[in-house]
C-alpha atoms as a PDB file:
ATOM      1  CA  UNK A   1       0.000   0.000   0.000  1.00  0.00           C
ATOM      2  CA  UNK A   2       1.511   3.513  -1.134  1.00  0.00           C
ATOM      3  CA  UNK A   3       1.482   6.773   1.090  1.00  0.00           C
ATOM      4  CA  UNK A   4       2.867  10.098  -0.055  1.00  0.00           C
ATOM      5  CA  UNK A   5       3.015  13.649   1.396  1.00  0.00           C
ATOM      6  CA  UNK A   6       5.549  16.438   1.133  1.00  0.00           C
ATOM      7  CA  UNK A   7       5.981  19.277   2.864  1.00  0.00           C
ATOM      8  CA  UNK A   8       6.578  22.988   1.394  1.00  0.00           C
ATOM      9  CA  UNK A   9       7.976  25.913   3.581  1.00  0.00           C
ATOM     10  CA  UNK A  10       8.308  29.632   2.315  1.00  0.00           C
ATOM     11  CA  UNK A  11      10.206  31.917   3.987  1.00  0.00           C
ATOM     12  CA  UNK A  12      10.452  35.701   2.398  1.00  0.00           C
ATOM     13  CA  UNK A  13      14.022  37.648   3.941  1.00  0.00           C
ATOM     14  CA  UNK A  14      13.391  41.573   4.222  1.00  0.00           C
ATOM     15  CA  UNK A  15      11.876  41.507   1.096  1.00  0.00           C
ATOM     16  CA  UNK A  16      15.219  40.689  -0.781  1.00  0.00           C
ATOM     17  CA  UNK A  17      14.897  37.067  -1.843  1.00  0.00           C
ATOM     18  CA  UNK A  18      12.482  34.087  -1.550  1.00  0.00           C
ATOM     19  CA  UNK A  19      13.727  30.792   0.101  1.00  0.00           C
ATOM     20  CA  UNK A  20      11.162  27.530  -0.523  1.00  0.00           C
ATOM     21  CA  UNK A  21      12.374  24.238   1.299  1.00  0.00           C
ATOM     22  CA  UNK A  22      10.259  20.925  -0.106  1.00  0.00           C
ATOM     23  CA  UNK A  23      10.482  17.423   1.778  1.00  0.00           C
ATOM     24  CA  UNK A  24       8.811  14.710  -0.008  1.00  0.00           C
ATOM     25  CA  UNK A  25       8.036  11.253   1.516  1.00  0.00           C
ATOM     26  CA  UNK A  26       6.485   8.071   0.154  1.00  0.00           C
ATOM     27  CA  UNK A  27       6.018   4.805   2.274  1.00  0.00           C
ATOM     28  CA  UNK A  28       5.706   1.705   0.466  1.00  0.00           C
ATOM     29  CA  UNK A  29       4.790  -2.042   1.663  1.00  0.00           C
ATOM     30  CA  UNK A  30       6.247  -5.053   1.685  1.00  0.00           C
ATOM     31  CA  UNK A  31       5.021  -6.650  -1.633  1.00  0.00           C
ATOM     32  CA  UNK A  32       6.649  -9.075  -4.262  1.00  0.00           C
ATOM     33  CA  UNK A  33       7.731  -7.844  -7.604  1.00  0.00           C
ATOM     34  CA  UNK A  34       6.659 -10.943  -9.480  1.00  0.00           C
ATOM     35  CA  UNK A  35       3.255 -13.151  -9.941  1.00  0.00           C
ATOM     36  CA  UNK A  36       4.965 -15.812  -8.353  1.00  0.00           C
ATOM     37  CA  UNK A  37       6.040 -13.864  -5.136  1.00  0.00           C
ATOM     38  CA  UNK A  38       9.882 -15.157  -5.717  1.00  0.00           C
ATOM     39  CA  UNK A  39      11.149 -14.885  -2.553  1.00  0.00           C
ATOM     40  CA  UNK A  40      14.266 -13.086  -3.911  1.00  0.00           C
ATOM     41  CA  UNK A  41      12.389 -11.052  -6.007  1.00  0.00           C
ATOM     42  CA  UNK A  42      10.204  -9.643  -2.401  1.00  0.00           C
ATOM     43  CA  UNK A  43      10.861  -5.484  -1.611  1.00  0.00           C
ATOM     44  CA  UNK A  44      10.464  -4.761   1.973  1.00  0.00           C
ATOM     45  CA  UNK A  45       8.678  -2.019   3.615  1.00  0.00           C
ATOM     46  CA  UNK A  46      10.030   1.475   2.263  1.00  0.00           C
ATOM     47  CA  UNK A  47      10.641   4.877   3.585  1.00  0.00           C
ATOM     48  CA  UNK A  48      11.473   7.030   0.954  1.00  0.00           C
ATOM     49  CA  UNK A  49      12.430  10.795   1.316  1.00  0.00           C
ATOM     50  CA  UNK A  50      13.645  13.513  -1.411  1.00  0.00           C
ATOM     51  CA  UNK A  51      14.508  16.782  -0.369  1.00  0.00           C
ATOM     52  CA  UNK A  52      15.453  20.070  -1.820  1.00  0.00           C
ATOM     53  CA  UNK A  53      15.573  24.033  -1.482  1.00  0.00           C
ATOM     54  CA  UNK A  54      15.262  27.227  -3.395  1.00  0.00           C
ATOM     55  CA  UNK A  55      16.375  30.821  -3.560  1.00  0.00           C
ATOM     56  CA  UNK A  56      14.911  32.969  -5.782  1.00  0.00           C
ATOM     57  CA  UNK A  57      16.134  36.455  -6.627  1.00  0.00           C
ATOM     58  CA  UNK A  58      14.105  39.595  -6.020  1.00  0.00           C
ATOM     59  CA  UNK A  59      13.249  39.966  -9.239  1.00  0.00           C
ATOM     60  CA  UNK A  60      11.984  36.464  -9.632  1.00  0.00           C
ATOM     61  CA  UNK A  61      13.673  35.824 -12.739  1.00  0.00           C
ATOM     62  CA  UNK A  62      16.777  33.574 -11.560  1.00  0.00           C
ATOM     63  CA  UNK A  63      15.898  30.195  -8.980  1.00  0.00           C
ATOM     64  CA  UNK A  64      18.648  28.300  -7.788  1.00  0.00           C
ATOM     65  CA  UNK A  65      17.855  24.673  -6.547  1.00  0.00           C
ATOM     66  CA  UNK A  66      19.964  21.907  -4.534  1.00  0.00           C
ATOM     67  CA  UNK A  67      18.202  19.035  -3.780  1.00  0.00           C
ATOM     68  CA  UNK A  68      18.634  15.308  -3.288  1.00  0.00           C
ATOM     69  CA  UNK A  69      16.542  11.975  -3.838  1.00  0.00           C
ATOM     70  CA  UNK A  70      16.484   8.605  -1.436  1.00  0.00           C
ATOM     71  CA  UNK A  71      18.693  10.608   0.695  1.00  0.00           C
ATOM     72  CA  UNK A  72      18.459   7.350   2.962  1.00  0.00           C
ATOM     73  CA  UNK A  73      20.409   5.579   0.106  1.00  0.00           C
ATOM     74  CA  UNK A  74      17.149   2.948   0.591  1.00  0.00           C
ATOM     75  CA  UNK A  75      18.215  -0.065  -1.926  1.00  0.00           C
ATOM     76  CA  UNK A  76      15.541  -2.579  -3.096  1.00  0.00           C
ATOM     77  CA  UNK A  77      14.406  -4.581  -6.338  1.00  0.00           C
ATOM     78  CA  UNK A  78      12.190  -2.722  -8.531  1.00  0.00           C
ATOM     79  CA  UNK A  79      11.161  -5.617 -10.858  1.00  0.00           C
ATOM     80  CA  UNK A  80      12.180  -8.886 -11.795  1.00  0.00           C
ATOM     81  CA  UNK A  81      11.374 -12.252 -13.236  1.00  0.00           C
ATOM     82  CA  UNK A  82      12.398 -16.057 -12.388  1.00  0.00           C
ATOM     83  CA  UNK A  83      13.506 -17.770 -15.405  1.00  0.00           C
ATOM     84  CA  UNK A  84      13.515 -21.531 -13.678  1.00  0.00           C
ATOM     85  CA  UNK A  85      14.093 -23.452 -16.748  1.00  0.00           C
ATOM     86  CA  UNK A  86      17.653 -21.762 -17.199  1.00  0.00           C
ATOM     87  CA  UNK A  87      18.095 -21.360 -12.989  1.00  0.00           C
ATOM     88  CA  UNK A  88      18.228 -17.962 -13.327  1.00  0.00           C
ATOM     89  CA  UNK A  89      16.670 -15.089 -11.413  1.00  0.00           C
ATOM     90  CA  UNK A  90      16.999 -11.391 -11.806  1.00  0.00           C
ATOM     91  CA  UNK A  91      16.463  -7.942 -10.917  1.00  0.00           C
ATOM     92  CA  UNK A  92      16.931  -4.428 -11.426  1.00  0.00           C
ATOM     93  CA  UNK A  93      17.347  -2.369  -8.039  1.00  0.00           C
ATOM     94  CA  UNK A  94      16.125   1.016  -7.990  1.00  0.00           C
ATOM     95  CA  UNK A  95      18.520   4.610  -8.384  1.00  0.00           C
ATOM     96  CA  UNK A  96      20.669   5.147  -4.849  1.00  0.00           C
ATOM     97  CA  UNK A  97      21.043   8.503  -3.226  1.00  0.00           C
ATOM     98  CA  UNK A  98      20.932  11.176  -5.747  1.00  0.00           C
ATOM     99  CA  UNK A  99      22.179  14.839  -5.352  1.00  0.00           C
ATOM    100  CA  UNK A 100      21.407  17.584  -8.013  1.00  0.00           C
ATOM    101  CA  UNK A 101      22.147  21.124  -8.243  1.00  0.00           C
ATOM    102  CA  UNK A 102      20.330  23.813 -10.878  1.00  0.00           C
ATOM    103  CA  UNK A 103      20.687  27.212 -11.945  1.00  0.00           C
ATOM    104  CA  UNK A 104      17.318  28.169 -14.015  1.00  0.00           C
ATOM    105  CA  UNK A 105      16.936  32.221 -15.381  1.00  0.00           C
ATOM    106  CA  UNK A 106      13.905  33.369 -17.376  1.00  0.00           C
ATOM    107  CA  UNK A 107      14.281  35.868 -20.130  1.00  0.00           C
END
């Protein structure tokens, strides 16, 4: 079962710039990412939580961003499928701890 909420804060400094703060989180449970419910194929229950924050200039034409997502470096398999006649199973785990940076200007 999914659950999401984030959480947006706006703070305005002597009228000069405009700082926004954003904290995302999504909880996930336990479930199997096959129609056979492979035990090796099973994702536990997740936490997940992407952050990030903005300044933007007076003039609200320039917005500079840092931000990260799974900043608890959660690791877990996305998908997968058993291939028992050739003994193989396999995976694909999802993106780890992400950090990002942007610079965006309007004309």
């Amino acid at each position: 079962m999914p659950f999401g909420g984030d959480d947006l804060a706006i703070w305005i400094v002597h009228d000069i710039i405009r700082i926004f703060r954003k904290v995302a989180y999504s909880y996930t449970s336990h479930m199997f990412n096959d129609v056979q419910n492979t035990p090796l194929l099973a994702r536990p229950d997740v936490n997940m939580v992407d952050l990030s924050g903005s300044i933007i200039s007076p003039s609200g034409k320039t917005t500079f961003t840092v931000g990260g997502t799974n900043v608890t470096d959660k690791r877990f398999v996305t998908t997968g499928q058993p291939q028992i006649a050739g003994g193989v199973i396999f995976g694909t785990y999802n993106a780890p701890r992400e950090w990002y940076a942007t610079l965006g200007v309007k004309y």
